[in-house]
C-alpha atoms as a PDB file:
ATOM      1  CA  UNK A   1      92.348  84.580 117.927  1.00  0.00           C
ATOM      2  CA  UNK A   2      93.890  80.746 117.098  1.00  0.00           C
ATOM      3  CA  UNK A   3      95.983  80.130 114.717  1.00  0.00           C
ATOM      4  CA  UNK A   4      93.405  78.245 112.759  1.00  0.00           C
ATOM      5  CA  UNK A   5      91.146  81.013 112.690  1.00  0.00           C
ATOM      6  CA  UNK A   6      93.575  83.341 110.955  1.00  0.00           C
ATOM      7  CA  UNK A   7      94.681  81.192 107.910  1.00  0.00           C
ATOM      8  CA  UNK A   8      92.723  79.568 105.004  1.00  0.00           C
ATOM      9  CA  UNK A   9      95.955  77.424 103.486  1.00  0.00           C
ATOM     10  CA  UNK A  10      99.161  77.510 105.130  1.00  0.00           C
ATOM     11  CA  UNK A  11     100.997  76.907 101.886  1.00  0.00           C
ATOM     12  CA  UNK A  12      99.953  80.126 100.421  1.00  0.00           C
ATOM     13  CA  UNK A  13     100.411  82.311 103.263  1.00  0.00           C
ATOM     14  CA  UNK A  14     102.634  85.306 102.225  1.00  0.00           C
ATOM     15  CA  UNK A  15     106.384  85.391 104.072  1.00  0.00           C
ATOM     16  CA  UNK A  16     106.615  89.035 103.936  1.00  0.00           C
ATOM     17  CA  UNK A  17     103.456  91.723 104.075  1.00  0.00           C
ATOM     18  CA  UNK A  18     103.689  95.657 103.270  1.00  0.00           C
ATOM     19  CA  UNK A  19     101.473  97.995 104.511  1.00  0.00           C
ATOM     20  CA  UNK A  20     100.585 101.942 103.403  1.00  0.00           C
ATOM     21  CA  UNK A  21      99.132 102.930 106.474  1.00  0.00           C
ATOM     22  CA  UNK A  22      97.136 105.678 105.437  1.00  0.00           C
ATOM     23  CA  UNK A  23      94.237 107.677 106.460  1.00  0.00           C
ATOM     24  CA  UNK A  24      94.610 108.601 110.024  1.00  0.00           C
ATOM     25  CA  UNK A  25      93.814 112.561 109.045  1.00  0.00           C
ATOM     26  CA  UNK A  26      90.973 111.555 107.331  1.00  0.00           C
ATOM     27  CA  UNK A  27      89.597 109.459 110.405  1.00  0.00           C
ATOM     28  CA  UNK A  28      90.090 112.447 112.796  1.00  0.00           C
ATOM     29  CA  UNK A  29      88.703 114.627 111.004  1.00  0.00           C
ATOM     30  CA  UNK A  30      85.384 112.483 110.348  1.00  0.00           C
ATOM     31  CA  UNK A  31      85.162 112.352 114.162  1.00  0.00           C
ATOM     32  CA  UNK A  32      85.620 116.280 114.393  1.00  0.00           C
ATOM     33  CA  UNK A  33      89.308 115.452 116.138  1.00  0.00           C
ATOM     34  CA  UNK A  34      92.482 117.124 115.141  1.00  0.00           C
ATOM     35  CA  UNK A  35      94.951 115.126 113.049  1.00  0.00           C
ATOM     36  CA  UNK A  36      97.600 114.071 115.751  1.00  0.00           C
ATOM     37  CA  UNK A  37      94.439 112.326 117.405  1.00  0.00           C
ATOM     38  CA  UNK A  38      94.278 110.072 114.611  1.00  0.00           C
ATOM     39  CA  UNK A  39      98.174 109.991 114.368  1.00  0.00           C
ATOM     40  CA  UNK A  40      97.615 107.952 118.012  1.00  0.00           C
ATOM     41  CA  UNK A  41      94.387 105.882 117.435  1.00  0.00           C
ATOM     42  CA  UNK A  42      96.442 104.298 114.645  1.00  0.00           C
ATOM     43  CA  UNK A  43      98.814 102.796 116.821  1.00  0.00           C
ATOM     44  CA  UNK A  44      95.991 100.287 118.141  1.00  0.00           C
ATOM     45  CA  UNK A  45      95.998  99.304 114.276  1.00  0.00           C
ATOM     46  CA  UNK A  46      99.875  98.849 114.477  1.00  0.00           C
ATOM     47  CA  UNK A  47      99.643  96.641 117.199  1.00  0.00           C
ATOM     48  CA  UNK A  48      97.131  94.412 115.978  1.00  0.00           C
ATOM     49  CA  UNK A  49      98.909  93.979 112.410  1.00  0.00           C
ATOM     50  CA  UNK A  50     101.827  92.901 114.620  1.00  0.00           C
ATOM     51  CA  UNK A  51     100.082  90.192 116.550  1.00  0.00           C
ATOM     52  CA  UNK A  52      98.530  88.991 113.317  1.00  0.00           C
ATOM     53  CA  UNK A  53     101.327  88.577 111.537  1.00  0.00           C
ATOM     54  CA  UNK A  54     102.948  87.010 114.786  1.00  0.00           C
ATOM     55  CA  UNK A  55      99.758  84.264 115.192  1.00  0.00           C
ATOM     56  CA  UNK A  56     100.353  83.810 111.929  1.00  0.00           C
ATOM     57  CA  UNK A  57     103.609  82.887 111.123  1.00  0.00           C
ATOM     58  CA  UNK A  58     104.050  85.546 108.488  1.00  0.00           C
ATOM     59  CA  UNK A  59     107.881  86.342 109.801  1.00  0.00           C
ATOM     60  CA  UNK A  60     107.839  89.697 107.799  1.00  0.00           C
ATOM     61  CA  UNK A  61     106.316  92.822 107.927  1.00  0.00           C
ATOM     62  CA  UNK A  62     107.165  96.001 107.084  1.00  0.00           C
ATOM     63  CA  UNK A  63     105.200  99.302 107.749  1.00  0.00           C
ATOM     64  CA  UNK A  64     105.466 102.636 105.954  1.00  0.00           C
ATOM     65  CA  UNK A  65     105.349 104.938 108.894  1.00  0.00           C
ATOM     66  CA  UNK A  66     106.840 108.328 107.532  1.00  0.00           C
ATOM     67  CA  UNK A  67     107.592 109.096 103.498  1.00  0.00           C
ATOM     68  CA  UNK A  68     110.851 111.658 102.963  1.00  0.00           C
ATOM     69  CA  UNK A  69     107.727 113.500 101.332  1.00  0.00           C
ATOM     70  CA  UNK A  70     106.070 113.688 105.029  1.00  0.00           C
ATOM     71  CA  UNK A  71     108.932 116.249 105.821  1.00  0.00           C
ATOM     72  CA  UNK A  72     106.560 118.893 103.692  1.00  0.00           C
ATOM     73  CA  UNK A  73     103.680 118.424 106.209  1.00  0.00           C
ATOM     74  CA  UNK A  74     103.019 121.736 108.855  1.00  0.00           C
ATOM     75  CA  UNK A  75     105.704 121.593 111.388  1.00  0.00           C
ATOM     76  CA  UNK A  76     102.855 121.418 114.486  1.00  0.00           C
ATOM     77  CA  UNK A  77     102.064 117.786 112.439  1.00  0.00           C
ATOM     78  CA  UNK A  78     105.724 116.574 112.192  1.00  0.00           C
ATOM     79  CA  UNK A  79     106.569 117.409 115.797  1.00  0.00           C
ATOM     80  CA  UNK A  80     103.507 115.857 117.180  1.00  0.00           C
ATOM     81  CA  UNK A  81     104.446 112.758 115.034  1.00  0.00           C
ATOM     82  CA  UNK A  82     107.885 112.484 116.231  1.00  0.00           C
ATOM     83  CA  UNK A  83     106.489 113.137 119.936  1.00  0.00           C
ATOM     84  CA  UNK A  84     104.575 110.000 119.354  1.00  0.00           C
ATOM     85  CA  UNK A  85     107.161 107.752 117.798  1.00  0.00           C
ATOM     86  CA  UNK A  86     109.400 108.621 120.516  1.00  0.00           C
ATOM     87  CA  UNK A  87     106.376 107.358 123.017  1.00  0.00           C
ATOM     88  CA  UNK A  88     105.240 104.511 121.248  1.00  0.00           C
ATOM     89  CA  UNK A  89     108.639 103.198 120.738  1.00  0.00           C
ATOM     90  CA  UNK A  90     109.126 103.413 124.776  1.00  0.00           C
ATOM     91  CA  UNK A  91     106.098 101.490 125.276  1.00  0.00           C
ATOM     92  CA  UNK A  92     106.540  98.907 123.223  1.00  0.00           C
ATOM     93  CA  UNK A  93     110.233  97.857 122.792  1.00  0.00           C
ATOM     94  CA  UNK A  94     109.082  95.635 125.660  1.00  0.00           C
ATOM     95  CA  UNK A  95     106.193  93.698 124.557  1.00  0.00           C
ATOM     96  CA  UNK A  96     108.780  93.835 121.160  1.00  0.00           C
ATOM     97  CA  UNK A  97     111.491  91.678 122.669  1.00  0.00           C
ATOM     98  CA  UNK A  98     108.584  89.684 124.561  1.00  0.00           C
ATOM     99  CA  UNK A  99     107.517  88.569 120.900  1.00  0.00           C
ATOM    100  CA  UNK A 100     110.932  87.510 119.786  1.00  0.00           C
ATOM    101  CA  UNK A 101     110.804  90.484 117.229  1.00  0.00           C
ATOM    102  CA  UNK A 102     113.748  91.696 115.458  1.00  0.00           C
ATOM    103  CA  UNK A 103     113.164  95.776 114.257  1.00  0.00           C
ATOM    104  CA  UNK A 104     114.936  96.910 111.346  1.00  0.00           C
ATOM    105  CA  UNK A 105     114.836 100.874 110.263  1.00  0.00           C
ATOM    106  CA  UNK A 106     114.995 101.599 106.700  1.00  0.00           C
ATOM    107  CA  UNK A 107     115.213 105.391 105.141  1.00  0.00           C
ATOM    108  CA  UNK A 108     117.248 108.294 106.228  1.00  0.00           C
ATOM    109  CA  UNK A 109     116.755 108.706 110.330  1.00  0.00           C
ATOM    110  CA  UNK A 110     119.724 111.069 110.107  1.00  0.00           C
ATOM    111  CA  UNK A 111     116.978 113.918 109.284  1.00  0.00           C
ATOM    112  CA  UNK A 112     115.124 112.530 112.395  1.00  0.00           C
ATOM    113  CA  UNK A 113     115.998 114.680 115.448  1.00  0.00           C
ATOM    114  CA  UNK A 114     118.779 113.293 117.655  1.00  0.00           C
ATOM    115  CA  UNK A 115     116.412 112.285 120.856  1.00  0.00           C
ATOM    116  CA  UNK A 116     113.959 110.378 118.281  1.00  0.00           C
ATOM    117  CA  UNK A 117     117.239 108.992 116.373  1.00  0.00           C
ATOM    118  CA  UNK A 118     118.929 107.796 119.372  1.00  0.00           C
ATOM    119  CA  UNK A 119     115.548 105.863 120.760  1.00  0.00           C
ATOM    120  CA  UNK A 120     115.579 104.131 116.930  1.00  0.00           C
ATOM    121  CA  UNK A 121     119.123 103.675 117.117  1.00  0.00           C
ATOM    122  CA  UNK A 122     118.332 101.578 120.595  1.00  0.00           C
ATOM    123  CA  UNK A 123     114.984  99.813 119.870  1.00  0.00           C
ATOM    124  CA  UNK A 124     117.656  97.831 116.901  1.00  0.00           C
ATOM    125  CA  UNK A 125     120.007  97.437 119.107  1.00  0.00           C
ATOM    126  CA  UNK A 126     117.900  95.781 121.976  1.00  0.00           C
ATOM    127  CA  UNK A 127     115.836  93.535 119.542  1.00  0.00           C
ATOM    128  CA  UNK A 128     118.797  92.516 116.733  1.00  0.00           C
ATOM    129  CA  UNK A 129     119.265  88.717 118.439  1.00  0.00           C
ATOM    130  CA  UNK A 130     115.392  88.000 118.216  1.00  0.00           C
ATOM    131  CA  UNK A 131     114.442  85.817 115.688  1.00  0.00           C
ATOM    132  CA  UNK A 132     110.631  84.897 115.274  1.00  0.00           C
ATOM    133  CA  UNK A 133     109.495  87.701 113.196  1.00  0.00           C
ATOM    134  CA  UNK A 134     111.194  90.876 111.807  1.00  0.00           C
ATOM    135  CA  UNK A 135     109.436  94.263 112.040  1.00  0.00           C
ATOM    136  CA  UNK A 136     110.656  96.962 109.323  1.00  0.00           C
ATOM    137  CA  UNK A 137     110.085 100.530 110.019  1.00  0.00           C
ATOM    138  CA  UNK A 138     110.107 102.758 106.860  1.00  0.00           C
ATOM    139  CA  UNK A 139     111.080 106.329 108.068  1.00  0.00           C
ATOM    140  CA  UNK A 140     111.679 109.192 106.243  1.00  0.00           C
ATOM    141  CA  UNK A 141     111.948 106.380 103.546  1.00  0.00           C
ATOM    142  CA  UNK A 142     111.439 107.239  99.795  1.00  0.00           C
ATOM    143  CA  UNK A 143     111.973 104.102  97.239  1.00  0.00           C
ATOM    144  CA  UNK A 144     113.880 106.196  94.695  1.00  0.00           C
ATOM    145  CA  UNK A 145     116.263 107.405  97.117  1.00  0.00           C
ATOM    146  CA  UNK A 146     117.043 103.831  98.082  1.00  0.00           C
ATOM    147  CA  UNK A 147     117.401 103.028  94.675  1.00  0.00           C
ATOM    148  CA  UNK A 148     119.738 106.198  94.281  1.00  0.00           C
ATOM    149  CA  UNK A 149     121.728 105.518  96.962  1.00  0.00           C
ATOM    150  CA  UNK A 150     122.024 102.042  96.215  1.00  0.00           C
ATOM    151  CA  UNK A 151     123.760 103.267  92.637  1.00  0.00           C
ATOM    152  CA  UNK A 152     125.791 105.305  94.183  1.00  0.00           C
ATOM    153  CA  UNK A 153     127.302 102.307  96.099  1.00  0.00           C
ATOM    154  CA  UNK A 154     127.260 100.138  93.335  1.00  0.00           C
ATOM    155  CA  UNK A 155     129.564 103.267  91.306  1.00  0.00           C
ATOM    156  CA  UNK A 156     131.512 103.686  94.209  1.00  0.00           C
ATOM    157  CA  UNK A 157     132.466 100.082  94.304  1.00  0.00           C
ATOM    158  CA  UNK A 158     133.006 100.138  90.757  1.00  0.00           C
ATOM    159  CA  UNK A 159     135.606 103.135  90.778  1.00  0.00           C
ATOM    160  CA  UNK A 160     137.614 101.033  93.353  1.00  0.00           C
ATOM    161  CA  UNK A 161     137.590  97.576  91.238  1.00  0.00           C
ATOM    162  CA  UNK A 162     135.140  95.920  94.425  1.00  0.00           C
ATOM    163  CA  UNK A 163     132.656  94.830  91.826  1.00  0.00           C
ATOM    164  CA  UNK A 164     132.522  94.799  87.941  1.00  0.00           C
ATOM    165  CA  UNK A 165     129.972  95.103  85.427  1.00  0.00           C
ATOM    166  CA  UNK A 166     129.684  91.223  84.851  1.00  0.00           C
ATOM    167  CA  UNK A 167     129.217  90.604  88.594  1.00  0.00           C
ATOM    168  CA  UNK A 168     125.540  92.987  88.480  1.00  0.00           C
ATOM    169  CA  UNK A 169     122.760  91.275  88.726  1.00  0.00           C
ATOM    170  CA  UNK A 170     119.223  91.600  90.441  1.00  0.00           C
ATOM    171  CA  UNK A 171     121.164  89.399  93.134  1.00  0.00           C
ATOM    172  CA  UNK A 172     123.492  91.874  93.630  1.00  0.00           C
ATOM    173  CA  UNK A 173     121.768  94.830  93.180  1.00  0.00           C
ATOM    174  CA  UNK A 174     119.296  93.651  95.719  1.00  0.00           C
ATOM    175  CA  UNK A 175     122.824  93.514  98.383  1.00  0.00           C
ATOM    176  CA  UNK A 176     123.146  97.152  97.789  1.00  0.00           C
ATOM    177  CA  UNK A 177     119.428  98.251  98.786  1.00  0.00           C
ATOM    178  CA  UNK A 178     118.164  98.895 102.914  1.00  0.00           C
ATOM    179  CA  UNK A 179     115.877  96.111 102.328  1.00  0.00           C
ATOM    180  CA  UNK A 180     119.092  93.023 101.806  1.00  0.00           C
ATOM    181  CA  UNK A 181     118.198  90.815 104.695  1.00  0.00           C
ATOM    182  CA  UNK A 182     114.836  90.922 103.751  1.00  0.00           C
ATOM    183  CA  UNK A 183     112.350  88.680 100.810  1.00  0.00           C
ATOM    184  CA  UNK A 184     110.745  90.645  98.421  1.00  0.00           C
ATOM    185  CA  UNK A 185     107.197  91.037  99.359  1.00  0.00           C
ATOM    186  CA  UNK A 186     104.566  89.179  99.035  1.00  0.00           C
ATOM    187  CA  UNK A 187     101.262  91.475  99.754  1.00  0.00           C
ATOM    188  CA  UNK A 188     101.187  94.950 100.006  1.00  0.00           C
ATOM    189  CA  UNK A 189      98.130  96.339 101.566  1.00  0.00           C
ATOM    190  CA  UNK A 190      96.577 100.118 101.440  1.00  0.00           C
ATOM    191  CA  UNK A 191      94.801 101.586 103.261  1.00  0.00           C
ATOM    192  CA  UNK A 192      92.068 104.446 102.828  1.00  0.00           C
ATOM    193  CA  UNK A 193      91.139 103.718  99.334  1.00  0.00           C
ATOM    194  CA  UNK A 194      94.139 105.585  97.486  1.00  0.00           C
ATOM    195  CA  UNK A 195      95.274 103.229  94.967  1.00  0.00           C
ATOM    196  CA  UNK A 196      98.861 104.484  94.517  1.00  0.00           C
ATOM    197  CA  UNK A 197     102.204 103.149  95.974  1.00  0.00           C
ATOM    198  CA  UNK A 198     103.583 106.234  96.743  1.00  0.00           C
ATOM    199  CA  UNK A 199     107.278 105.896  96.650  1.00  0.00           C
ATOM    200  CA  UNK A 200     107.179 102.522  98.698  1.00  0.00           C
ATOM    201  CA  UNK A 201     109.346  99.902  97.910  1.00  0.00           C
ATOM    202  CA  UNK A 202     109.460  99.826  94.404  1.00  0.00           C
ATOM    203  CA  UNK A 203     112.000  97.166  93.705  1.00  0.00           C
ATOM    204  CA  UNK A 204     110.520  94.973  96.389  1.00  0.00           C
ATOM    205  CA  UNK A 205     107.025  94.876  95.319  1.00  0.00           C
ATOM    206  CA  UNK A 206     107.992  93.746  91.780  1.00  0.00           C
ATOM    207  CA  UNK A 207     105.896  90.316  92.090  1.00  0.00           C
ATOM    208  CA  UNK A 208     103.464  91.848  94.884  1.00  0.00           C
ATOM    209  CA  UNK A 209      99.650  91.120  94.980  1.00  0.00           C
ATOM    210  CA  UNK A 210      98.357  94.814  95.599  1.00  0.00           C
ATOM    211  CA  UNK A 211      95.243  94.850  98.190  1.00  0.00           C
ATOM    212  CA  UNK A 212      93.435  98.063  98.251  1.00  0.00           C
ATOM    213  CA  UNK A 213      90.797  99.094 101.289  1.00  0.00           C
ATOM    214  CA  UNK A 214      88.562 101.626 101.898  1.00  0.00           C
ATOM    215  CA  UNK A 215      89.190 101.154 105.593  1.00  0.00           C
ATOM    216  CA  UNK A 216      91.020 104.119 107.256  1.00  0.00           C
ATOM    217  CA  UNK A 217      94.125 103.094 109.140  1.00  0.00           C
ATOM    218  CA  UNK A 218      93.111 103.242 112.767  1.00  0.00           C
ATOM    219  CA  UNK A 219      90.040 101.095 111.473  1.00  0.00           C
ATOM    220  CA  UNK A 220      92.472  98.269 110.122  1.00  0.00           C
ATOM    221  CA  UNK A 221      91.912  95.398 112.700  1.00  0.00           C
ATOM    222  CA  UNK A 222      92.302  91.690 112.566  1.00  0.00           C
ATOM    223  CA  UNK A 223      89.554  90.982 110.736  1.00  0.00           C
ATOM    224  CA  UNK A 224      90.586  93.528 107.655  1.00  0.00           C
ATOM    225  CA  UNK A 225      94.072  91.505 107.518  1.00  0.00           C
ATOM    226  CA  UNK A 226      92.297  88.611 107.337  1.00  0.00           C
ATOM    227  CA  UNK A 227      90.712  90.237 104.561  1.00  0.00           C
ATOM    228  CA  UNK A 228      93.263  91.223 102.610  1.00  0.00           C
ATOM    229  CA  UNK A 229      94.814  87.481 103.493  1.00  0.00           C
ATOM    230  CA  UNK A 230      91.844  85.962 101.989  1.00  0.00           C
ATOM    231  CA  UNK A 231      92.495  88.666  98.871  1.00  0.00           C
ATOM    232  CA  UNK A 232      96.237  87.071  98.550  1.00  0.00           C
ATOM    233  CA  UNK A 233      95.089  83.358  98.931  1.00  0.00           C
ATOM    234  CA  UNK A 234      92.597  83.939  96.223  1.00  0.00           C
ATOM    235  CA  UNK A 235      95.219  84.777  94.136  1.00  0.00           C
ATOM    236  CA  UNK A 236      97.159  82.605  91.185  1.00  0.00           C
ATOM    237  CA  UNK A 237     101.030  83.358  91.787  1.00  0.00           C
ATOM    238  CA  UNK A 238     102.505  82.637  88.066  1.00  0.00           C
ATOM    239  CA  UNK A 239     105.351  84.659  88.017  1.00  0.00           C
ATOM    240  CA  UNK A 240     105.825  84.675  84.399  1.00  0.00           C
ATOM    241  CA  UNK A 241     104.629  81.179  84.038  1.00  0.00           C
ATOM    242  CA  UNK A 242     100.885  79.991  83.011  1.00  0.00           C
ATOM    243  CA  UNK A 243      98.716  77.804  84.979  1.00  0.00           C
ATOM    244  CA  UNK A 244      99.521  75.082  83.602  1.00  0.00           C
ATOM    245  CA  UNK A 245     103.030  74.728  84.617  1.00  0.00           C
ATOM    246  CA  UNK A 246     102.157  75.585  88.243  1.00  0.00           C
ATOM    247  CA  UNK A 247     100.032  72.489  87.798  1.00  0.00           C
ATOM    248  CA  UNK A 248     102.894  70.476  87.305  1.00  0.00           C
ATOM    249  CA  UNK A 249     105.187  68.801  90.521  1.00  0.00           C
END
């Protein structure tokens, strides 16, 4: 797929794209499969939201692959899941650095067993120099726990004299949270018809355009991003302003 085929305006195209990637259980299960089977057809979907994002120039994208509230799941489900990150993250760190792709982590890995941590802990480590195009994995992320932790920093810092009440902002607020190196996003994009955010970047979604499908992960291809691209272009960014203004250069 050319680039031209991918884009409708290159001045609107988002900079940074969010994705609940949900519905892999469901897809199994509508195919008579057990869940962890649709746990691995969704990595096809993974790797074509990467390339899209990569033919398109959208230098950003961040995937919610495991909530702190996908810890409650049945054990046989979690294990299989972290069997499969450790896999997929062996494949692919390759094709990964190939890209120019940078991988960031964001949540609390620490709850991740040590094997799966250390291969995490690595694929950052062998990718942190590239530069086309960062790729956020949210894992055993929860948004109010990065906003509570990111308080508790900001008190910490306080109790020492590091930072005073005048100096807190949204600027520096935002310093404090996993997501700092990162622009607020632009799109975020659901999957499986749930219309919910689920604990997913709740700060960072702020000024979002939220694109719902039907479309069970595993299903999500090209041609749905491009979808939910066309969504986002169609779209009248104000930001607090009315059209009008935006009219005006």
């Amino acid at each position: 797929m050319s680039k031209k085929d991918i884009f409708i305006e290159e001045n609107k195209m988002p900079k940074h794209v969010a994705i609940i990637m949900d519905g892999n259980g469901r897809w199994a299960k509508k195919r008579g499969m057990i869940r962890s089977l649709g746990h691995q057809n969704a990595i096809k979907a993974v790797r074509e939201a990467i390339e899209f994002c990569d033919d398109a120039n959208i230098p950003y994208l961040t995937l919610y692959a495991f909530s702190t509230e996908n810890w409650n799941r049945p054990i046989l489900e979690v294990n299989s899941l972290m069997s499969l990150l450790i896999n997929t993250i062996k494949k692919e760190t390759k094709k990964l650095k190939e890209k120019g792709i940078r991988v960031k982590v964001i949540g609390n890995i620490d709850k991740f067993p040590t094997n799966v941590r250390e291969e995490l802990i690595l694929l950052t480590k062998d990718t942190c120099n590239n530069q086309r195009g960062t790729l956020t994995l949210a894992l055993s992320y929860g948004a109010k726990n990065e906003i509570l932790d990111a308080a508790k920093k900001i008190a910490l810092d306080y109790s020492n004299n590091e930072i005073s009440l005048e100096q807190l902002n949204e600027v520096t607020f935002n310093q404090y949270l996993y997501t700092n190196d990162l622009p607020d996003v632009d799109l975020l994009i659901r999957t499986s018809g749930e219309q919910r955010i689920s604990n997913f970047l709740l700060w960072q979604i702020a000024y979002a355009e939220l694109y719902f499908t039907d479309t069970l992960w595993p299903d999500f291809n090209k041609e749905e991003f491009l979808k939910a691209l066309d969504f986002y272009q169609s779209r009248e960014r104000r930001f607090g302003k009315i059209s009008e203004q935006l009219k005006v250069k």
